[in-house]
N, C-alpha and C. Protein backbone atom coordinates (compact mmCIF):
# COMPACT_ATOMS: atom_id res chain seq x y z
N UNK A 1 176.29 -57.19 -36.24
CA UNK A 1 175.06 -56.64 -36.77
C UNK A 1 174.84 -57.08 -38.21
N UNK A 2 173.38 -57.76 -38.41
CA UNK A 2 173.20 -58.01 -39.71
C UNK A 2 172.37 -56.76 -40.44
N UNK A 3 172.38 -56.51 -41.76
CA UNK A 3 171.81 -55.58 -42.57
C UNK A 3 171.08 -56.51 -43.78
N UNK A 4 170.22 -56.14 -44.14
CA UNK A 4 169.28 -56.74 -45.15
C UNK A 4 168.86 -55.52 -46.14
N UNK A 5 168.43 -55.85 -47.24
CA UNK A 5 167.77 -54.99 -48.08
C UNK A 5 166.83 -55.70 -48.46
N UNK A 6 165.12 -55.37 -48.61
CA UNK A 6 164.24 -55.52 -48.96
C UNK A 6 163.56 -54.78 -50.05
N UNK A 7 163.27 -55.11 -51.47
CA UNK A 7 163.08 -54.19 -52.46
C UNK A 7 161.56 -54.28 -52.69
N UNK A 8 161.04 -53.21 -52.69
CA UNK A 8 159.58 -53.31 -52.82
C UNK A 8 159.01 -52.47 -54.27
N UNK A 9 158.04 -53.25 -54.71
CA UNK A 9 157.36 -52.42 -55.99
C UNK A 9 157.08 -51.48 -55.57
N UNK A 10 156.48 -51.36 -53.98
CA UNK A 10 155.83 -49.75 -53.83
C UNK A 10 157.13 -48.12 -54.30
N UNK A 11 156.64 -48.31 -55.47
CA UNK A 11 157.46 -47.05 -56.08
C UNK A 11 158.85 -47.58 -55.74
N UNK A 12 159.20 -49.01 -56.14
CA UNK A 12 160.36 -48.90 -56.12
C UNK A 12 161.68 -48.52 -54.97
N UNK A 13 160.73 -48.93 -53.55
CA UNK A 13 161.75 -48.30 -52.36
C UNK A 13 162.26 -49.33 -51.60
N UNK A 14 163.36 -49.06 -50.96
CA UNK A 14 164.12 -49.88 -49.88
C UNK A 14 163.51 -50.17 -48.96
N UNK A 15 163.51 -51.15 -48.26
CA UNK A 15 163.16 -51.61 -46.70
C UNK A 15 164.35 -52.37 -46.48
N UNK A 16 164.80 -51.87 -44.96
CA UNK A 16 165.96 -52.17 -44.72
C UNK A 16 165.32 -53.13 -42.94
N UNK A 17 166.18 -54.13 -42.99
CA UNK A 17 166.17 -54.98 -41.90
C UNK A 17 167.71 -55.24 -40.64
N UNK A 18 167.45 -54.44 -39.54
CA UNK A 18 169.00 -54.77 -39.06
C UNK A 18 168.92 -54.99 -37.72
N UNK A 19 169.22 -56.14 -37.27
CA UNK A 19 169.30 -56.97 -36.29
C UNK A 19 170.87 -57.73 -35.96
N UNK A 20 170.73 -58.38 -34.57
CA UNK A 20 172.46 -58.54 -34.23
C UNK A 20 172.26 -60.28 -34.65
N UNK A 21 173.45 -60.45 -34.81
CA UNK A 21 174.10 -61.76 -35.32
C UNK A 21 173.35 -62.87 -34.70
N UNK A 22 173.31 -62.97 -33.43
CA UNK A 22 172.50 -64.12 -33.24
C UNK A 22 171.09 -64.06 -32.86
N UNK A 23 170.44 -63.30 -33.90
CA UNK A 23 168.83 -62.87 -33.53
C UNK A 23 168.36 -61.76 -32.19
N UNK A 24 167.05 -61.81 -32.15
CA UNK A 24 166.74 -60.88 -31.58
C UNK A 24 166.07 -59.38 -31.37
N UNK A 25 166.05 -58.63 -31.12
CA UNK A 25 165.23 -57.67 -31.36
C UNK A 25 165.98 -57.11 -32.48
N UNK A 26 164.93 -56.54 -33.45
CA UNK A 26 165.52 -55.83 -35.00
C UNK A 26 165.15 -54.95 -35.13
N UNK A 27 165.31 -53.74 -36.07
CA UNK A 27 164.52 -52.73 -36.55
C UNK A 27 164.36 -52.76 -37.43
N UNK A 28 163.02 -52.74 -38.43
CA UNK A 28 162.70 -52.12 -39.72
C UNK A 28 162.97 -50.87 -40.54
N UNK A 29 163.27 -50.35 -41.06
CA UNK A 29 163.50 -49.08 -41.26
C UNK A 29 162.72 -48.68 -42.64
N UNK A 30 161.53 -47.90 -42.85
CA UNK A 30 160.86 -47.42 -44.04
C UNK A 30 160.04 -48.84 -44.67
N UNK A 31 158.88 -49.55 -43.79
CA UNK A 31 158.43 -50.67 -43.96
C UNK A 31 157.14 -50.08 -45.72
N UNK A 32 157.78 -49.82 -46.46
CA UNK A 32 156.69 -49.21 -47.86
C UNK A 32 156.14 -50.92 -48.18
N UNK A 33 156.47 -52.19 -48.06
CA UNK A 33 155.15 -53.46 -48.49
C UNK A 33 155.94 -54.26 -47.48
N UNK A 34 155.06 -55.00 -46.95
CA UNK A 34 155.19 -55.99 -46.40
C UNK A 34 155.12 -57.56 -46.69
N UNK A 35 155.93 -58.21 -47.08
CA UNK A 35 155.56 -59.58 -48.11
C UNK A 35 155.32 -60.91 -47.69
N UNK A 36 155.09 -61.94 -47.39
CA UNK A 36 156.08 -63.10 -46.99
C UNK A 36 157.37 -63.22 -47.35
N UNK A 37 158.56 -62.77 -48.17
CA UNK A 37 159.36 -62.95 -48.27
C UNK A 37 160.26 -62.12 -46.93
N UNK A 38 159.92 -61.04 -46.90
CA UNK A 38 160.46 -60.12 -46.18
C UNK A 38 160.02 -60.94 -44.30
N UNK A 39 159.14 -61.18 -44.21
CA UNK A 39 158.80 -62.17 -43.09
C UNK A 39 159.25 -63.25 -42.65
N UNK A 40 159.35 -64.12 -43.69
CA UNK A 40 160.26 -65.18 -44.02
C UNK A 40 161.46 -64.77 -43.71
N UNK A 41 161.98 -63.87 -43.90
CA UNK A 41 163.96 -63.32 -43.46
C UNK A 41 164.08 -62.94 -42.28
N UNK A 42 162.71 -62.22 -41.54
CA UNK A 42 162.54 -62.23 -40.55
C UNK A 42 162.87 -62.97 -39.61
N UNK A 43 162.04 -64.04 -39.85
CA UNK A 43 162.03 -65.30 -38.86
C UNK A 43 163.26 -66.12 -39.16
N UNK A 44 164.07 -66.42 -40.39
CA UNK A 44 164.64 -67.33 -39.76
C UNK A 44 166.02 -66.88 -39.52
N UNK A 45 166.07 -65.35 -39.72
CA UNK A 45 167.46 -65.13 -38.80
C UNK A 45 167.05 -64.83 -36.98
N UNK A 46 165.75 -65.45 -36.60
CA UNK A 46 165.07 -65.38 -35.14
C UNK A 46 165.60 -63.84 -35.01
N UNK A 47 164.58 -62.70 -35.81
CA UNK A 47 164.57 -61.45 -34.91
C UNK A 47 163.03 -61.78 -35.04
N UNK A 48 162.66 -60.52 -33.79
CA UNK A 48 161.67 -60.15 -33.66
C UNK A 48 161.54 -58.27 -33.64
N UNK A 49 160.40 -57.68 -34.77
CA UNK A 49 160.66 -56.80 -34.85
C UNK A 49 160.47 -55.70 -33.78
N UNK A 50 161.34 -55.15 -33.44
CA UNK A 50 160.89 -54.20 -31.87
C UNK A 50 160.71 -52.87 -32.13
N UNK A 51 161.21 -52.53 -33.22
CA UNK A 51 161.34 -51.14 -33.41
C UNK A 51 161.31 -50.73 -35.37
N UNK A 52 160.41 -49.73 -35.48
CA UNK A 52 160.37 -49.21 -36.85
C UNK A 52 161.05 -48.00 -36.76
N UNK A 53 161.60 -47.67 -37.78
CA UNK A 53 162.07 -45.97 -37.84
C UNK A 53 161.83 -46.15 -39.09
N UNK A 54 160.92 -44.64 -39.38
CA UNK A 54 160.47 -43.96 -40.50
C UNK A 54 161.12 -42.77 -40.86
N UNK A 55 161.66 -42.69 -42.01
CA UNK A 55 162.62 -41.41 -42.47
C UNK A 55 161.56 -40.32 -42.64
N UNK A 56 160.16 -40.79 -43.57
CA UNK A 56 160.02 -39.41 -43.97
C UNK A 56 158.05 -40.24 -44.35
N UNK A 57 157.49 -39.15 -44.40
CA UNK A 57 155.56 -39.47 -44.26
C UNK A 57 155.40 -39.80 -45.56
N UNK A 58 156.17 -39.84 -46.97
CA UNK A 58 155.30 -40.70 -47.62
C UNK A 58 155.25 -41.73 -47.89
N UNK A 59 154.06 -42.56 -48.74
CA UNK A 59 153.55 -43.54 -48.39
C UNK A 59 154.36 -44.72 -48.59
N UNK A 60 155.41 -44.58 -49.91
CA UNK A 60 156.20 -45.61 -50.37
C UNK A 60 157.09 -46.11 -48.99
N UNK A 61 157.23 -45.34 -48.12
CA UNK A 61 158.49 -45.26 -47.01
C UNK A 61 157.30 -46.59 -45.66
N UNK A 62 156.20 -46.21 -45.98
CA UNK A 62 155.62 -46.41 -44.34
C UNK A 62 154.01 -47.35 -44.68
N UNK A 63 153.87 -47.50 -46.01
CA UNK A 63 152.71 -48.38 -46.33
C UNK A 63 152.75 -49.80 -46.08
N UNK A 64 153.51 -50.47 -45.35
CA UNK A 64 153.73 -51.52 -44.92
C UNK A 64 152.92 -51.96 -43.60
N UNK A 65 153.17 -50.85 -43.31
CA UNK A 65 152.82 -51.16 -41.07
C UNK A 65 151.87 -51.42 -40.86
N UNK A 66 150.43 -51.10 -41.63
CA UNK A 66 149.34 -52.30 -41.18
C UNK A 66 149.25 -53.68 -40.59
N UNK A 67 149.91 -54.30 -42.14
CA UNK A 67 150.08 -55.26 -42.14
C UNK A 67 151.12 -55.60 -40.72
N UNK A 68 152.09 -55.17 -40.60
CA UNK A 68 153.29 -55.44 -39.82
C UNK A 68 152.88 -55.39 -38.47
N UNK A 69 151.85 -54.41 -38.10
CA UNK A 69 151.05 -54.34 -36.95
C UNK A 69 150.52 -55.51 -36.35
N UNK A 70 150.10 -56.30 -37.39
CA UNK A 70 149.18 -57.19 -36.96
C UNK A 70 150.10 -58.68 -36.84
N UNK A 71 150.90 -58.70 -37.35
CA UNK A 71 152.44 -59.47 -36.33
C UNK A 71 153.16 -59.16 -36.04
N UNK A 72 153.83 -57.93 -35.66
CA UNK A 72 154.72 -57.66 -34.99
C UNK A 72 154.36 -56.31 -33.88
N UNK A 73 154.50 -55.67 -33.05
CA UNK A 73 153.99 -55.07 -31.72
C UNK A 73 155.10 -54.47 -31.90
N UNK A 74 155.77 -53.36 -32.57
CA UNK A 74 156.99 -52.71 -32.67
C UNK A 74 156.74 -51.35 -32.09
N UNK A 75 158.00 -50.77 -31.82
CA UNK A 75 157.70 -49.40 -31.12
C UNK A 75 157.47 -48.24 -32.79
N UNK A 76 156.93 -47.25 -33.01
CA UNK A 76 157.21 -46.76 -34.12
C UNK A 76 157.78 -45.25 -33.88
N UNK A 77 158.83 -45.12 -34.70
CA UNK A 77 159.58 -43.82 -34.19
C UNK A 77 159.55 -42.96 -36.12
N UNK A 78 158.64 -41.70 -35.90
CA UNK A 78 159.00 -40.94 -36.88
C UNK A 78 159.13 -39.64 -36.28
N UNK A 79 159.63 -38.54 -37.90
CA UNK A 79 159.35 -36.88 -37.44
C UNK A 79 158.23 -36.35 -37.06
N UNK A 80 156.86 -37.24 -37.03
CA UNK A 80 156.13 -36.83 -36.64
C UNK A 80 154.54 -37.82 -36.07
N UNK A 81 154.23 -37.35 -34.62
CA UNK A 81 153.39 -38.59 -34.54
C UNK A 81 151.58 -38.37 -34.76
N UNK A 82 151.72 -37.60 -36.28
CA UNK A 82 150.09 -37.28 -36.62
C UNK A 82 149.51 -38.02 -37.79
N UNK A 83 151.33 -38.85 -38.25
CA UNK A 83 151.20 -39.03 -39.60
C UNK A 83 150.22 -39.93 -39.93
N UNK A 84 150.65 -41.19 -38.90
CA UNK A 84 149.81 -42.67 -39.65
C UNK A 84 148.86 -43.06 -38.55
N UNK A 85 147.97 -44.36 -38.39
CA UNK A 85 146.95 -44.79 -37.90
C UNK A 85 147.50 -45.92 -36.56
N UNK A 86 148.44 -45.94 -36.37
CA UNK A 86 149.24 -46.79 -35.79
C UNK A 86 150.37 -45.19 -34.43
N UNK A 87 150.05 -45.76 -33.15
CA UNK A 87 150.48 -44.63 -32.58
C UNK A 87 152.40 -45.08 -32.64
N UNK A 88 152.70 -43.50 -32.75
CA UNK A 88 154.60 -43.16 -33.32
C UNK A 88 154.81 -41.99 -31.94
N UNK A 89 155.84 -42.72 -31.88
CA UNK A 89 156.94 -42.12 -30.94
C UNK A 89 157.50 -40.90 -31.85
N UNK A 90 157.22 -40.15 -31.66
CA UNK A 90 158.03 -38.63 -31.84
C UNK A 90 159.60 -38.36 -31.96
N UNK A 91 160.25 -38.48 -32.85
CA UNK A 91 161.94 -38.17 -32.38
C UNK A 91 162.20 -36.79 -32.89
N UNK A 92 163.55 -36.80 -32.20
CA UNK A 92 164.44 -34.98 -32.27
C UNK A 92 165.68 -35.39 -32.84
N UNK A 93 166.22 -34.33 -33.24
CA UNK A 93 167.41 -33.75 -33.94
C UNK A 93 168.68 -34.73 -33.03
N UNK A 94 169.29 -35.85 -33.29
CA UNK A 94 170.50 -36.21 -32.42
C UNK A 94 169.72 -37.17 -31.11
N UNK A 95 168.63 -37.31 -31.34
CA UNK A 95 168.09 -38.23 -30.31
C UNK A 95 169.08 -39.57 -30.66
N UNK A 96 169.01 -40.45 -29.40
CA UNK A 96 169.45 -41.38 -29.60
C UNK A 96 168.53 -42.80 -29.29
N UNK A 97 168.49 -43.74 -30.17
CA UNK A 97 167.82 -45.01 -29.84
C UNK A 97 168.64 -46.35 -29.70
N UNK A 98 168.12 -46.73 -28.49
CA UNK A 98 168.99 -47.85 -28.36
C UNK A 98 168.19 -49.66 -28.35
N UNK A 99 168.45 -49.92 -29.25
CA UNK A 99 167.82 -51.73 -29.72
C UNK A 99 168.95 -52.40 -29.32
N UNK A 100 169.15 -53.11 -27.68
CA UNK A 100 170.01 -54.25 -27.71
C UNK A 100 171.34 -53.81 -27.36
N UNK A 101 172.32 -54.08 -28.31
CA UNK A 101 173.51 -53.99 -28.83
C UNK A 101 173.58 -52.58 -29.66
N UNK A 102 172.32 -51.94 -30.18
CA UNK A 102 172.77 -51.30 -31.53
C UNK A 102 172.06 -49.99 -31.35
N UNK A 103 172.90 -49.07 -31.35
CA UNK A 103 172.54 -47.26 -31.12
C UNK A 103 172.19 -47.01 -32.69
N UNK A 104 171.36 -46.15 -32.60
CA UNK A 104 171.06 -45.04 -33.20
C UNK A 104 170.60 -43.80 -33.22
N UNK A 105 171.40 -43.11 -34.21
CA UNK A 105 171.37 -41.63 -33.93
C UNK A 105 170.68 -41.43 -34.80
N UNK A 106 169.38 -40.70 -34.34
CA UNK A 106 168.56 -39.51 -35.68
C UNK A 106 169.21 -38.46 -35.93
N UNK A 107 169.17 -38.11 -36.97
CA UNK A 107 169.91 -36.92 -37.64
C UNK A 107 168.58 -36.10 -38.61
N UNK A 108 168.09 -35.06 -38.34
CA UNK A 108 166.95 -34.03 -38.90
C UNK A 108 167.60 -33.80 -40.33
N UNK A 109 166.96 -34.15 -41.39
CA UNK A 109 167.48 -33.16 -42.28
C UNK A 109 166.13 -32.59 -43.11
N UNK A 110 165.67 -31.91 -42.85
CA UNK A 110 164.27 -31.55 -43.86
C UNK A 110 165.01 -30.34 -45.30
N UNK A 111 163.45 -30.94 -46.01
CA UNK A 111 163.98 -29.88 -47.28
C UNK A 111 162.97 -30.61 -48.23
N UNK A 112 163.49 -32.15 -48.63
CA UNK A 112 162.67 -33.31 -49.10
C UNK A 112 161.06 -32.72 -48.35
N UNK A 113 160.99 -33.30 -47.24
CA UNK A 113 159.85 -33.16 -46.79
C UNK A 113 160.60 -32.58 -45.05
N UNK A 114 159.24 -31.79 -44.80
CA UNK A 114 159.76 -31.10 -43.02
C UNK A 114 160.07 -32.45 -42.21
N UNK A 115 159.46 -33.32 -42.29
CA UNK A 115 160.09 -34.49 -41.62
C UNK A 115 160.86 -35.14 -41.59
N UNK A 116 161.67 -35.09 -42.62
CA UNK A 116 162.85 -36.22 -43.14
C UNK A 116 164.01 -36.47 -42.10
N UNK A 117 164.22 -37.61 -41.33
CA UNK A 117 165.55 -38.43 -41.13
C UNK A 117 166.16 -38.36 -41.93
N UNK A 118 167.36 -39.26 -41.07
CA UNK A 118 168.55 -39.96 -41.51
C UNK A 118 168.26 -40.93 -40.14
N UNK A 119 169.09 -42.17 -40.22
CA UNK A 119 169.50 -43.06 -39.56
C UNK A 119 171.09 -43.03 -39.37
N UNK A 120 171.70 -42.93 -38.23
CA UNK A 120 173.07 -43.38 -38.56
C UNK A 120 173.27 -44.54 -37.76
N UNK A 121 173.78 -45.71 -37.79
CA UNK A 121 174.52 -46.86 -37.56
C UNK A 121 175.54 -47.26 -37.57
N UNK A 122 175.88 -47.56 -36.40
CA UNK A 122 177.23 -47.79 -36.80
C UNK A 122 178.42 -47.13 -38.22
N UNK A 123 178.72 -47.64 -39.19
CA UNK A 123 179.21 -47.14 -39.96
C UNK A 123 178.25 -47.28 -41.68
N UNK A 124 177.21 -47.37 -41.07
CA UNK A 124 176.13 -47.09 -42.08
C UNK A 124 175.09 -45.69 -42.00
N UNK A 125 174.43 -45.39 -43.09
CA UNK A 125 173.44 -44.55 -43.00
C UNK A 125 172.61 -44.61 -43.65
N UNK A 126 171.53 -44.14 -42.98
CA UNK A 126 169.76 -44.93 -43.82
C UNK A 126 169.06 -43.58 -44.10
N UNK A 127 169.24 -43.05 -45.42
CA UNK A 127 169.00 -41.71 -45.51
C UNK A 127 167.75 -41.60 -46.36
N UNK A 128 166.93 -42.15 -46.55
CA UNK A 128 164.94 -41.90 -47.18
C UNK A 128 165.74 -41.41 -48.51
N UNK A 129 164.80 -40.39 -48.70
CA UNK A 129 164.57 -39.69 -49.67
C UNK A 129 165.84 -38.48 -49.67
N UNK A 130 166.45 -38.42 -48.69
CA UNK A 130 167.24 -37.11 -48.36
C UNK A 130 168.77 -36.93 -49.46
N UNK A 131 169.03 -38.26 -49.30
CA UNK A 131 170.28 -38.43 -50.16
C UNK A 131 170.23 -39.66 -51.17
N UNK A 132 170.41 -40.24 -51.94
CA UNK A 132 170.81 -40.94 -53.25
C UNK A 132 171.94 -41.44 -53.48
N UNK A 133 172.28 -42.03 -53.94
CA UNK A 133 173.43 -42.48 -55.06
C UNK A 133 173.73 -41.48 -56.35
N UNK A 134 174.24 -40.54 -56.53
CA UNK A 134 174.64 -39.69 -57.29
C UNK A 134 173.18 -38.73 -57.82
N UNK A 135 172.74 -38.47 -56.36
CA UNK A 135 171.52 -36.89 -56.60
C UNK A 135 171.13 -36.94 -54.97
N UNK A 136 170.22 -35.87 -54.86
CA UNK A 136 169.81 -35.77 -53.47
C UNK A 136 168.51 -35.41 -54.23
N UNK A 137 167.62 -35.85 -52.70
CA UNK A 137 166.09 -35.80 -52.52
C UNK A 137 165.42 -34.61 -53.49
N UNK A 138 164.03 -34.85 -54.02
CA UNK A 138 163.57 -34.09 -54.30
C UNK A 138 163.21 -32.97 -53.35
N UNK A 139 162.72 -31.80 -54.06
CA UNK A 139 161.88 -30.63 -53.35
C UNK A 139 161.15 -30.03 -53.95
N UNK A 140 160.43 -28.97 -53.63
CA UNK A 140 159.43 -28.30 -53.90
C UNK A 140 159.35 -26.63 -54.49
N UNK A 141 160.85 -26.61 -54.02
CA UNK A 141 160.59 -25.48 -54.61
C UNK A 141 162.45 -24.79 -54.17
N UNK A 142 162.93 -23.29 -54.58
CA UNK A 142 164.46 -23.80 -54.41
C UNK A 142 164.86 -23.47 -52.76
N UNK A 143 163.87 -23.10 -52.01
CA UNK A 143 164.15 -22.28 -50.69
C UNK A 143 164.40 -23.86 -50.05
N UNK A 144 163.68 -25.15 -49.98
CA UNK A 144 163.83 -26.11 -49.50
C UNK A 144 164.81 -26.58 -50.14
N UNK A 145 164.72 -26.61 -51.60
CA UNK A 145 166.36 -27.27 -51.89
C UNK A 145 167.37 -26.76 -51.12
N UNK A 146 167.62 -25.51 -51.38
CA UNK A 146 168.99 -25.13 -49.65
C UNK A 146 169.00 -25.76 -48.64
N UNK A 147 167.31 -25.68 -48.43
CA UNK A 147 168.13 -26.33 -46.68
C UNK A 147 167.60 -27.80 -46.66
N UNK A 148 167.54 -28.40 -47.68
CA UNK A 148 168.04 -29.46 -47.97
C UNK A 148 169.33 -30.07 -47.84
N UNK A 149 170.28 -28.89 -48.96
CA UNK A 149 171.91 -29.05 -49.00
C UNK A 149 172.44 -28.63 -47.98
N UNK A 150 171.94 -27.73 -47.21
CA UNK A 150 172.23 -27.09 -45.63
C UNK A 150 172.24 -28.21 -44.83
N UNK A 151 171.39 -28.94 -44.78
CA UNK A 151 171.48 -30.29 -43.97
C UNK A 151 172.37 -31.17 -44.37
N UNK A 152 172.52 -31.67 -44.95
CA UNK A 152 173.31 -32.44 -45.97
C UNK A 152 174.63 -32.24 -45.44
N UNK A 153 174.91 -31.09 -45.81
CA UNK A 153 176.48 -30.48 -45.60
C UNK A 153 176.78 -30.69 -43.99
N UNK A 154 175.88 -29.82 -43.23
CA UNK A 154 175.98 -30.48 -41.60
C UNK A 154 176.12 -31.43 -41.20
N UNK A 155 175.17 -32.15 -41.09
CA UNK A 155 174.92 -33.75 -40.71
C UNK A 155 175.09 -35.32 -41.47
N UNK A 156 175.46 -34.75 -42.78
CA UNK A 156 175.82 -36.00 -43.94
C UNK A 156 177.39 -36.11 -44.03
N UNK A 157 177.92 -34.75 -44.33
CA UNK A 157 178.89 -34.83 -44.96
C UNK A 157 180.12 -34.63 -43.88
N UNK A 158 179.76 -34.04 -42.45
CA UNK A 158 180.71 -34.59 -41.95
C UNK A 158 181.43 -35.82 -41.34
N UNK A 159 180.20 -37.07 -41.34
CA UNK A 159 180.69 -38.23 -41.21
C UNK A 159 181.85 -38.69 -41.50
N UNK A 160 182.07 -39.81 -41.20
CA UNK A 160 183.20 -40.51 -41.86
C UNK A 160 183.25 -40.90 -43.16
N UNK A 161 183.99 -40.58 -44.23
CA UNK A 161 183.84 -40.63 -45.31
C UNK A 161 183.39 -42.39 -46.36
N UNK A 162 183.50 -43.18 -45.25
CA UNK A 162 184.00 -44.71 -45.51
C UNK A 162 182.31 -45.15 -44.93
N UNK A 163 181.03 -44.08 -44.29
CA UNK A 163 180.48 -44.69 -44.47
C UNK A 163 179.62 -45.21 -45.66
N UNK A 164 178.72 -45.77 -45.10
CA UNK A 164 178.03 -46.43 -46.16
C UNK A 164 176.32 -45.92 -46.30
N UNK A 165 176.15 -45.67 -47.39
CA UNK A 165 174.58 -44.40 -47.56
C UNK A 165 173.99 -45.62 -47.87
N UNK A 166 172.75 -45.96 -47.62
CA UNK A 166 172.08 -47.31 -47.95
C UNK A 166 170.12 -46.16 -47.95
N UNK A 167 170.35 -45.71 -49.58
CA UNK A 167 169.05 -44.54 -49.28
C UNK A 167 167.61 -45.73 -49.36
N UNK A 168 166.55 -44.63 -49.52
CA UNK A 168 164.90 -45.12 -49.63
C UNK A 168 164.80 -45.55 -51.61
N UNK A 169 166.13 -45.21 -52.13
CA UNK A 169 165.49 -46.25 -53.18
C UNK A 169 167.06 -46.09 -53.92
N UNK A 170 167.08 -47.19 -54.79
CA UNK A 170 168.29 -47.41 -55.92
C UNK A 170 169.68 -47.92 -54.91
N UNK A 171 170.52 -48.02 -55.46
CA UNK A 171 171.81 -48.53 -54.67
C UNK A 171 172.32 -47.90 -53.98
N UNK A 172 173.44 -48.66 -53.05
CA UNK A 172 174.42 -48.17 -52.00
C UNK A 172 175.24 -47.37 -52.56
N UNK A 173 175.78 -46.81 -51.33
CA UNK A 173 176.71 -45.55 -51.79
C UNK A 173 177.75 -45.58 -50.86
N UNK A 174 178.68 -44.53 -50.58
CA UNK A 174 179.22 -43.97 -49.25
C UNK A 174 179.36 -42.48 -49.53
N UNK A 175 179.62 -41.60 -48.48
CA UNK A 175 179.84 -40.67 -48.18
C UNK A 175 180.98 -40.22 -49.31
N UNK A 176 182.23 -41.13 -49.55
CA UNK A 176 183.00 -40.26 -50.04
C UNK A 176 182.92 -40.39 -51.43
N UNK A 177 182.38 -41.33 -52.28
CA UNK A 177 181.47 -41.49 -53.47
C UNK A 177 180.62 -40.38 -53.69
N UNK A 178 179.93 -40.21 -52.97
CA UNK A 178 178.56 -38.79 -53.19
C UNK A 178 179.67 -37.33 -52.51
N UNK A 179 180.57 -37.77 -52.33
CA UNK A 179 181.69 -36.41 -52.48
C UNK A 179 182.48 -36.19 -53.42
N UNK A 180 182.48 -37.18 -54.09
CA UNK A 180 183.40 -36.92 -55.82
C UNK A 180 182.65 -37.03 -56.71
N UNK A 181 181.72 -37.77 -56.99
CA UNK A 181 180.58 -37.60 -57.87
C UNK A 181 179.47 -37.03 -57.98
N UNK A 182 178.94 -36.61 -56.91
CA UNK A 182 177.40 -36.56 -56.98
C UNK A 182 177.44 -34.84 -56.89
N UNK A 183 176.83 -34.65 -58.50
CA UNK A 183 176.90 -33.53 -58.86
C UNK A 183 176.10 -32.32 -58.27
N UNK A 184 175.20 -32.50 -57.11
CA UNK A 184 174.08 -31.74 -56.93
C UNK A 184 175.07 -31.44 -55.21
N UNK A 185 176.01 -31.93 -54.88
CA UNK A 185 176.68 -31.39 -53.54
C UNK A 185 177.87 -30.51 -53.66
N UNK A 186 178.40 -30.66 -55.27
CA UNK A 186 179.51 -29.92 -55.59
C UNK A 186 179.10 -28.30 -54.98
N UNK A 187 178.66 -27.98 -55.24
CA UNK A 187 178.45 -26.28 -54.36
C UNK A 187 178.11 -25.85 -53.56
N UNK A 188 177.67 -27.28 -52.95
CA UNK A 188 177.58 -26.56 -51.26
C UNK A 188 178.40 -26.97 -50.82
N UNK A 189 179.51 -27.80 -50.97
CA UNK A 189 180.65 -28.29 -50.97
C UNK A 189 181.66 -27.25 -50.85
N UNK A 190 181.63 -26.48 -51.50
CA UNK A 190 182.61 -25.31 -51.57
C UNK A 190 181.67 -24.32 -51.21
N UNK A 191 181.31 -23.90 -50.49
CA UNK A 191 180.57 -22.83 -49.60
C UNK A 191 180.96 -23.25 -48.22
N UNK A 192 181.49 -22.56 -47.50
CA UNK A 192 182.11 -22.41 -46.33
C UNK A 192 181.42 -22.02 -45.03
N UNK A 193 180.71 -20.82 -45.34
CA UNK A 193 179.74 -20.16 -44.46
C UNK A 193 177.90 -21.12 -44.86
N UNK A 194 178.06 -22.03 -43.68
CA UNK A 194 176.51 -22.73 -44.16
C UNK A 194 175.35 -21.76 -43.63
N UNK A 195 175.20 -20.46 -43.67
CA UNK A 195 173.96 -19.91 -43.49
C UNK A 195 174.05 -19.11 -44.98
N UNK A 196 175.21 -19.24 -45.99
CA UNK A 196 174.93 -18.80 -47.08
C UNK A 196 173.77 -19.61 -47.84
N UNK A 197 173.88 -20.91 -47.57
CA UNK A 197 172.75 -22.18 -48.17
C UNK A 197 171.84 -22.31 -48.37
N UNK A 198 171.34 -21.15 -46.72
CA UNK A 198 169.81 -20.40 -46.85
C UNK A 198 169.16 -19.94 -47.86
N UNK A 199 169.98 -18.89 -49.10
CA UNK A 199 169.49 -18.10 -49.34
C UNK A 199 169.36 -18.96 -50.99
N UNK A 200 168.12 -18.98 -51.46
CA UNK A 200 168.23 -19.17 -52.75
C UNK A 200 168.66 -18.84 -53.65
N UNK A 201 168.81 -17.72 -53.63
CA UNK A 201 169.83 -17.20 -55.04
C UNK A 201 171.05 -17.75 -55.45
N UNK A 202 171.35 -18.76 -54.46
CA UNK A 202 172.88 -19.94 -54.68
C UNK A 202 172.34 -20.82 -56.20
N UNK A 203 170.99 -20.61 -56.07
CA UNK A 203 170.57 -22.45 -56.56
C UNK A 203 170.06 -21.90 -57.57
N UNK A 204 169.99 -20.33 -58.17
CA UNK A 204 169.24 -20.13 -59.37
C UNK A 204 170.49 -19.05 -60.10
């Protein structure tokens, strides 16, 4: 399996490209601009794009797919299918998608936004806005920050520690990096009972 990173001005976000070794069907993941360059990488590792997965509805993540529409015929899979102008496949909590050779598991984590993914791959993870390189996703207010970290703690942090966080913007990470450093997991980290996470009064 190949992995690509695509860096886009749109606010600065990731587009990630991952397709198997000797071409073939690929997935896009969070298409925010679409370039010739990014097209160009396309083609000459011979994928063709079959499948988008969108972490989360805003625009930096998914402002690409117009364009992408109009050469590539991809399936589109987000949290929700009201978002964009282009018809999306609907996914659930642990659904699984299969491109080829290469599974993936959705993983729900809302808080960021009610929609927010994760991607897991193999021994990678394609986490939007949800997780960072030393911070986690914004929110709105502190009831979503919990179950933000409520998610997080479930579905992030029990992985394998060796994977690899590849978020919607700034550099790579892994799991056990954003477990020794990343100062915004230290306390839900040590909270034991995850329906305590719920309650805001942790976070103020």
């Amino acid at each position: 399996m190949k992995v690509f990173t695509h860096f886009s001005m749109m606010e600065y976000s990731n587009t990630y490209l991952i397709g198997p070794q000797e071409g073939g069907p690929a997935i896009l993941i969070d298409p925010g601009h679409i370039d010739i360059d990014l097209i160009e990488r396309i083609e000459r590792n011979n994928f063709t794009v079959a499948h988008v997965l969108i972490t989360h509805r805003h625009a930096a993540h998914h402002q690409g797919l117009g364009t992408l529409m109009k050469i590539y015929h991809p399936i589109v899979h987000a949290g929700s299918p009201t978002l964009f102008e282009v018809p999306v496949v609907a996914i659930e909590d642990n659904e699984q998608i299969v491109v080829g050779e290469i599974v993936i598991k959705a993983l729900q984590v809302p808080g960021h936004t009610i929609d927010s993914f994760v991607f897991h791959i193999g021994n990678a993870l394609f986490t939007g806005d949800v997780l960072y390189a030393g911070t986690i996703g914004s929110t709105t207010g502190v009831v979503e920050r919990a179950l933000l970290l409520k998610g997080i703690k479930r579905n992030i942090l029990s992985l394998d520690e060796r994977t690899v966080i590849f978020p919607g913007h700034g550099t790579i990470s892994t799991i056990k990096i954003e477990k020794m450093f990343n100062h915004d997991l230290i306390e839900a980290m040590a909270i034991d009972d995850l329906q305590q996470l719920s309650h805001p009064s942790i976070l103020t």
